[in-house]
Protein backbone atom coordinates (compact mmCIF):
# COMPACT_ATOMS: atom_id res chain seq x y z
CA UNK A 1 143.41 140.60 116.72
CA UNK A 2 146.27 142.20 117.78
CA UNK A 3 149.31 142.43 115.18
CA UNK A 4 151.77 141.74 117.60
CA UNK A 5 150.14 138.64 118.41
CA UNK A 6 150.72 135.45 117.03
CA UNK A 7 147.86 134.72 114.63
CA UNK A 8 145.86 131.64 115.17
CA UNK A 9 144.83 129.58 111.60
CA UNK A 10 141.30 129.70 112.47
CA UNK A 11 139.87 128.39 109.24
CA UNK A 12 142.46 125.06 109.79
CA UNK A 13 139.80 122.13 111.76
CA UNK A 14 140.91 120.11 114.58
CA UNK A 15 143.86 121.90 114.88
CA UNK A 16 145.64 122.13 118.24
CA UNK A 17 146.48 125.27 119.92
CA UNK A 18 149.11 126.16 121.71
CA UNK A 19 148.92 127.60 125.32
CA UNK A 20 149.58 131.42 124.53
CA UNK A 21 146.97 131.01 121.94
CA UNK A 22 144.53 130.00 124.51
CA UNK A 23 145.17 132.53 127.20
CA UNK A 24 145.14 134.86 124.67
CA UNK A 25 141.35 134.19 123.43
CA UNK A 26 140.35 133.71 126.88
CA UNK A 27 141.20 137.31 128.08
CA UNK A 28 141.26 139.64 125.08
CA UNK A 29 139.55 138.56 122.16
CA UNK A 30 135.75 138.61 120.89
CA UNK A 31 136.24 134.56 120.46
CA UNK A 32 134.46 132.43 122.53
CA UNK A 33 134.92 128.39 122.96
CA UNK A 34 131.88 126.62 123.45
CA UNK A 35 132.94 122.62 124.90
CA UNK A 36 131.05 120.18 122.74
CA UNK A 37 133.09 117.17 122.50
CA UNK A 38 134.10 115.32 125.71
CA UNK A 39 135.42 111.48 126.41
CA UNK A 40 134.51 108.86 128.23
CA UNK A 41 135.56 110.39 131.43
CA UNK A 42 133.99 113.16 130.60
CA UNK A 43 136.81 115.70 129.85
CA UNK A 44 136.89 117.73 127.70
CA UNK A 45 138.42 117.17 124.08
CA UNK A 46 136.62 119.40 121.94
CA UNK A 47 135.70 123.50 121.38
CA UNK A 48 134.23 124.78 118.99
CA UNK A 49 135.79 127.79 118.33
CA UNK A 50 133.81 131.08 116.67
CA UNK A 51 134.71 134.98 116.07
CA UNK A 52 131.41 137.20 116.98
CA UNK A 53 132.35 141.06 117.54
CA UNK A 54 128.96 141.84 119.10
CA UNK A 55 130.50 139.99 122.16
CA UNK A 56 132.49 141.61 124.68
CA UNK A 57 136.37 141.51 125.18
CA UNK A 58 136.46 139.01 128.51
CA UNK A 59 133.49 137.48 127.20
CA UNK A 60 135.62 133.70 127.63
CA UNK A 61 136.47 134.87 130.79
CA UNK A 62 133.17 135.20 132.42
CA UNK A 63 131.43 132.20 130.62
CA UNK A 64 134.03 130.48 132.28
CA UNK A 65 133.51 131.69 135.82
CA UNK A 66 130.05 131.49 135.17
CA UNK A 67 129.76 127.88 134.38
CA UNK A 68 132.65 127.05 137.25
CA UNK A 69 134.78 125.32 134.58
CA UNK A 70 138.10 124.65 134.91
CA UNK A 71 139.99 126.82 132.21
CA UNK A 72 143.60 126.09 132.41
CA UNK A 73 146.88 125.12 130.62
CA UNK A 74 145.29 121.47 130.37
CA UNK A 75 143.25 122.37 127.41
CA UNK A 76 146.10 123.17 125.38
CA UNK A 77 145.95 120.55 123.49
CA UNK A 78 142.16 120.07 122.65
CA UNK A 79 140.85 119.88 119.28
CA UNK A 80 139.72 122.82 118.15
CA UNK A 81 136.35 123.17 115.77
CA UNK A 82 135.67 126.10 113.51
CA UNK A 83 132.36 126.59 110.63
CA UNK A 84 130.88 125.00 110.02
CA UNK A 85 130.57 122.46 112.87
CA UNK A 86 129.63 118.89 111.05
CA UNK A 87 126.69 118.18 111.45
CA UNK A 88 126.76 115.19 113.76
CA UNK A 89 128.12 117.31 116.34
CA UNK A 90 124.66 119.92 116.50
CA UNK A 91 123.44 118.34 119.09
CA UNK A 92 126.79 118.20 121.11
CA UNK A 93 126.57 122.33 120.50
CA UNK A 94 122.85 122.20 121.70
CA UNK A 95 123.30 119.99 124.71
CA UNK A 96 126.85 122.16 125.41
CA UNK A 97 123.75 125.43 125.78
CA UNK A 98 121.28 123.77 127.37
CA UNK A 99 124.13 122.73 129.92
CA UNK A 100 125.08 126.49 129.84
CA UNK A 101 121.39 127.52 130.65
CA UNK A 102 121.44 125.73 133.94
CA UNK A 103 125.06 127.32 134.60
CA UNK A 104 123.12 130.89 134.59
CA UNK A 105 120.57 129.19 137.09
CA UNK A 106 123.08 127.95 139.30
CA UNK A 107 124.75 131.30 139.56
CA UNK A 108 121.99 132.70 140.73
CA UNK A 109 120.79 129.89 142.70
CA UNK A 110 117.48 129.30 140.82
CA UNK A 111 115.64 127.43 138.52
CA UNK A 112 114.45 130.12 136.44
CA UNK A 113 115.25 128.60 133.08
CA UNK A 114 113.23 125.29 133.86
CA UNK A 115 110.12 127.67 135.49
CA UNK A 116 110.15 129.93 131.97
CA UNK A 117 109.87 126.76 129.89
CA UNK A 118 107.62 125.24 131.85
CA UNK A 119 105.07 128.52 131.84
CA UNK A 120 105.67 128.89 127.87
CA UNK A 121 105.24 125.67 126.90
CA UNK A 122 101.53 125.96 129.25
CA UNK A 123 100.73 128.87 127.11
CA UNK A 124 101.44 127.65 123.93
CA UNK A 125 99.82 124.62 124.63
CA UNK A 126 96.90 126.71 125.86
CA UNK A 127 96.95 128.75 122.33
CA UNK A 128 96.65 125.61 120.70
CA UNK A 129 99.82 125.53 118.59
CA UNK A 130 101.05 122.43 117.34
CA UNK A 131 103.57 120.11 119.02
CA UNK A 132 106.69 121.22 117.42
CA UNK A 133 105.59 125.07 118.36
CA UNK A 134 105.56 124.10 121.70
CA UNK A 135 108.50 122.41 121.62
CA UNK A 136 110.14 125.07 120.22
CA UNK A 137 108.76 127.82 122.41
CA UNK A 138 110.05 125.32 125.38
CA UNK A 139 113.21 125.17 123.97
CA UNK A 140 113.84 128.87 123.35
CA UNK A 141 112.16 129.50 127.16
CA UNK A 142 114.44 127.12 128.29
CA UNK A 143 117.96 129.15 126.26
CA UNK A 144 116.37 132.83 126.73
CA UNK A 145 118.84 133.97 129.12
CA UNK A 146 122.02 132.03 127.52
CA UNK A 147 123.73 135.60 126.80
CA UNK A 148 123.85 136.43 130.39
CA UNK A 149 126.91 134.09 130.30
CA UNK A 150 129.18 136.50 128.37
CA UNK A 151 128.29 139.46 130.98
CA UNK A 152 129.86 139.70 134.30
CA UNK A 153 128.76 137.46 136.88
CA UNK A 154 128.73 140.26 139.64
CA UNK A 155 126.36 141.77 137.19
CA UNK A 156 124.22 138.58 137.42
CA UNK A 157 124.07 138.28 141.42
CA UNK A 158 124.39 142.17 142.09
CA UNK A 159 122.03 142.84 145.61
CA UNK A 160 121.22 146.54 144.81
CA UNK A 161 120.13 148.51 141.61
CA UNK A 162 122.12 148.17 138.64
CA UNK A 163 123.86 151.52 137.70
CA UNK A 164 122.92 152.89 133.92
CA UNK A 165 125.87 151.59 132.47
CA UNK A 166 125.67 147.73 134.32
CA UNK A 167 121.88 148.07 132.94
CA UNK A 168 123.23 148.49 129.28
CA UNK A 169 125.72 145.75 129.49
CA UNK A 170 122.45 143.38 130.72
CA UNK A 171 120.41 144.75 128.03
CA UNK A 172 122.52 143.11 125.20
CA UNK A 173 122.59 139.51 126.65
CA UNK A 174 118.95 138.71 124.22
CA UNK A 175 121.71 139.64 121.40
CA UNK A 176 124.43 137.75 122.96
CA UNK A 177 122.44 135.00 123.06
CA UNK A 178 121.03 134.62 119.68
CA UNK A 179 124.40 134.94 118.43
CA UNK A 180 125.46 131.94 120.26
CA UNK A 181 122.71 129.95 118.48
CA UNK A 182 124.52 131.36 115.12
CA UNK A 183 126.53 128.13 114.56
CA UNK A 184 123.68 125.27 114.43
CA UNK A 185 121.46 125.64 111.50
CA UNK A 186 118.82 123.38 113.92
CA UNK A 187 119.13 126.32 116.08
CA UNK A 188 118.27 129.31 113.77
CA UNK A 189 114.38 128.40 114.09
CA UNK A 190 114.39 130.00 117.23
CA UNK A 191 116.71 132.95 117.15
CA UNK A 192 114.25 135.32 116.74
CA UNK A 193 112.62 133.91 119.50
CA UNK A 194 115.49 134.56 121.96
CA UNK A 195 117.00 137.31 120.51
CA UNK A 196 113.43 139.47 121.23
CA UNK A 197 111.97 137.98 124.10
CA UNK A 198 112.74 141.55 126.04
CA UNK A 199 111.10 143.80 123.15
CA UNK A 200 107.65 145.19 124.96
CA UNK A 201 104.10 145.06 123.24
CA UNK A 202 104.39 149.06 123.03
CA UNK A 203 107.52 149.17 121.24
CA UNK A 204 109.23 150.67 124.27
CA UNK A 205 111.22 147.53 124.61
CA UNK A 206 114.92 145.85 123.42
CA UNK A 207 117.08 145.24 121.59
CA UNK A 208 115.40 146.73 118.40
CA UNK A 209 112.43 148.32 119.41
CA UNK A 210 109.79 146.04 117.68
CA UNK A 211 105.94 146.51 119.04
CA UNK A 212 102.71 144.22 119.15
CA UNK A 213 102.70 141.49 116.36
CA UNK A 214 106.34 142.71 115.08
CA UNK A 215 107.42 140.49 117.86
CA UNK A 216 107.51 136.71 117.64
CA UNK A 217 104.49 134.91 119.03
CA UNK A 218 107.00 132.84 120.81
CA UNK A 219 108.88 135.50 122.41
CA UNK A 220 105.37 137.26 123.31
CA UNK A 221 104.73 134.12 125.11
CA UNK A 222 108.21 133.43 126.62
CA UNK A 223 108.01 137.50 127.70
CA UNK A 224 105.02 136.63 129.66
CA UNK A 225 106.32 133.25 131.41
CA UNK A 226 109.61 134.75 131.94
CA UNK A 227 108.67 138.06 133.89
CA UNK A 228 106.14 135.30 136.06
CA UNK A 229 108.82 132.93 136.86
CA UNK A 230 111.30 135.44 137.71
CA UNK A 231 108.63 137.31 140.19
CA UNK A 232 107.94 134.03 141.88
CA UNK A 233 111.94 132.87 141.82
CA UNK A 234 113.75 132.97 144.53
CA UNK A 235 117.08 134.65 143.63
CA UNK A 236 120.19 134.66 145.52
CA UNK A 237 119.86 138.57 145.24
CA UNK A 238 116.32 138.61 146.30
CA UNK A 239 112.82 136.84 148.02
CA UNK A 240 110.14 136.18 145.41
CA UNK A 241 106.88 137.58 145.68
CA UNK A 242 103.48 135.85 145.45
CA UNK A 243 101.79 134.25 142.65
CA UNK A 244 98.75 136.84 143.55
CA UNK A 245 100.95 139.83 143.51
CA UNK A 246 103.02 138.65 140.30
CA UNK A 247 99.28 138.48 138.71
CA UNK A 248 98.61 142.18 139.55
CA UNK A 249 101.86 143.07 138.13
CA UNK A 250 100.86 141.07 134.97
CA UNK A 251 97.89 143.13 134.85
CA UNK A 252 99.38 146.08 135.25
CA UNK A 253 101.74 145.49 132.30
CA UNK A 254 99.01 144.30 129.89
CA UNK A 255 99.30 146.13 126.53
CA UNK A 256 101.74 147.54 127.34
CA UNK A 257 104.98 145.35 127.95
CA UNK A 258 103.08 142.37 127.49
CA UNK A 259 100.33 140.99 124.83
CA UNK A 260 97.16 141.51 126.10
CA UNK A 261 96.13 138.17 124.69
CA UNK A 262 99.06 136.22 126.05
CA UNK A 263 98.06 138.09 130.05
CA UNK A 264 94.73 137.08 129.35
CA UNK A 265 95.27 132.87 129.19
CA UNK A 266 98.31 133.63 131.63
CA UNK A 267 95.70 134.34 134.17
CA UNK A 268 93.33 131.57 133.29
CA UNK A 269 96.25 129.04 133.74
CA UNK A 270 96.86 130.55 137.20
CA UNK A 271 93.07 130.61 138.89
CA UNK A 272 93.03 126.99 137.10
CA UNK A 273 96.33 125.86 139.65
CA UNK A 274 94.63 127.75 142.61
């Protein structure tokens, strides 16, 4: 943080901030504020409030214009949460995601998050894992693109080809996103699951280069119902294409950025809806 700066106690809980303190975080720090306490009109009253240097400078910034939330001088006096979080707020944090997912959907006018989650949680169920498995494949599905809401959100909507260096800003947002699950212990079960559901079945993928069974069934699985959904999505950047041709393309990819295996029962769930 910047030594000129007035430094903010961040290890002091429910402490209020003042409104330099806010601005501050909100347009040049690696902090983020994630909203998970509100009252009973719904405002909020409560951030929880974490340091993560893998997240970009601004990062606040376009959260906030991502989710369409209000970020102004009223929050100045809103509690303010640091680690750990107590544990009966967890599922505040997890509902304060979830809400977050469908923030990235509306940006982009979709409902990509709800498609992925329903394909993965088909597939799993079609692999025969158990019950919690495929609810927390579904889950994960439902999260995978979370770190998109740290990037840009011109990046997000963009019409035309992204240039090399908007392409390596989107490539960290699996990262991005697993980091945001850092805080909730209930959370860390699927991690891996987010933070590698772009790594390819020959290795050639990202954010760490892992190949075959080095990836996570689940993110094997969510890979699979995540490049489906967002072939058949329509985008506010572009038409979707047909379930047939989003098979081919499937095809194409098998064993290479996809699990053969996965591709395989992908297709039987698709000639079974026909």
């Amino acid at each position: 943080m910047n030594k000129n700066y007035p430094q903010i106690d961040l290890k002091q809980r429910n402490s209020n901030t003042k409104n330099d303190d806010i601005w501050y975080l909100f347009n040049q720090s690696n902090h983020l504020m994630i909203p998970i306490e509100l009252d009973t009109k719904e405002q909020i009253v409560g951030l929880y409030l974490f340091e993560n240097h893998s997240f970009p400078v601004g990062g606040q910034k376009h959260l906030f214009e991502i989710t369409g939330s209000p970020f102004t001088t009223k929050l100045a006096a809103v509690k303010v949460f640091h680690e750990p979080i107590s544990p009966s707020l967890h599922k505040n944090y997890e509902k304060a995601l979830m809400m977050l997912a469908n923030s990235i959907d509306r940006c982009d006018s979709s409902t990509h998050s709800d498609e992925t989650s329903y394909w993965a949680g088909r597939l799993a169920e079609q692999m025969g894992l158990s019950n919690h498995e495929v609810s927390m494949i579904k889950k994960a599905a439902k999260l995978h693109d979370i770190g998109k809401a740290v990037v840009p959100r011109e990046l997000l909507i963009k019409p035309g080809p992204l240039t090399i260096d908007e392409w390596e800003i989107i490539r960290r947002h699996p990262g991005y996103g697993a980091n945001l699950m850092e805080p909730v212990q209930i959370l860390h079960e699927i991690q891996p699951l987010v933070r590698s559901h772009h790594e390819h079945f020959s290795g050639e993928g990202y954010p760490d280069g892992l190949s075959a069974e080095e990836i996570p069934l689940g993110a094997r699985i969510i890979s699979v119902a995540d490049a489906f959904s967002t072939m058949i999505t329509r985008r506010i950047y572009r038409n979707p294409i047909s379930s047939e041709l989003a098979r081919r393309e499937l095809l194409r990819c098998r064993g290479t950025q996809f699990d053969p295996q996965i591709v395989d029962l992908m297709l039987e769930l698709l000639l079974e809806k026909k």
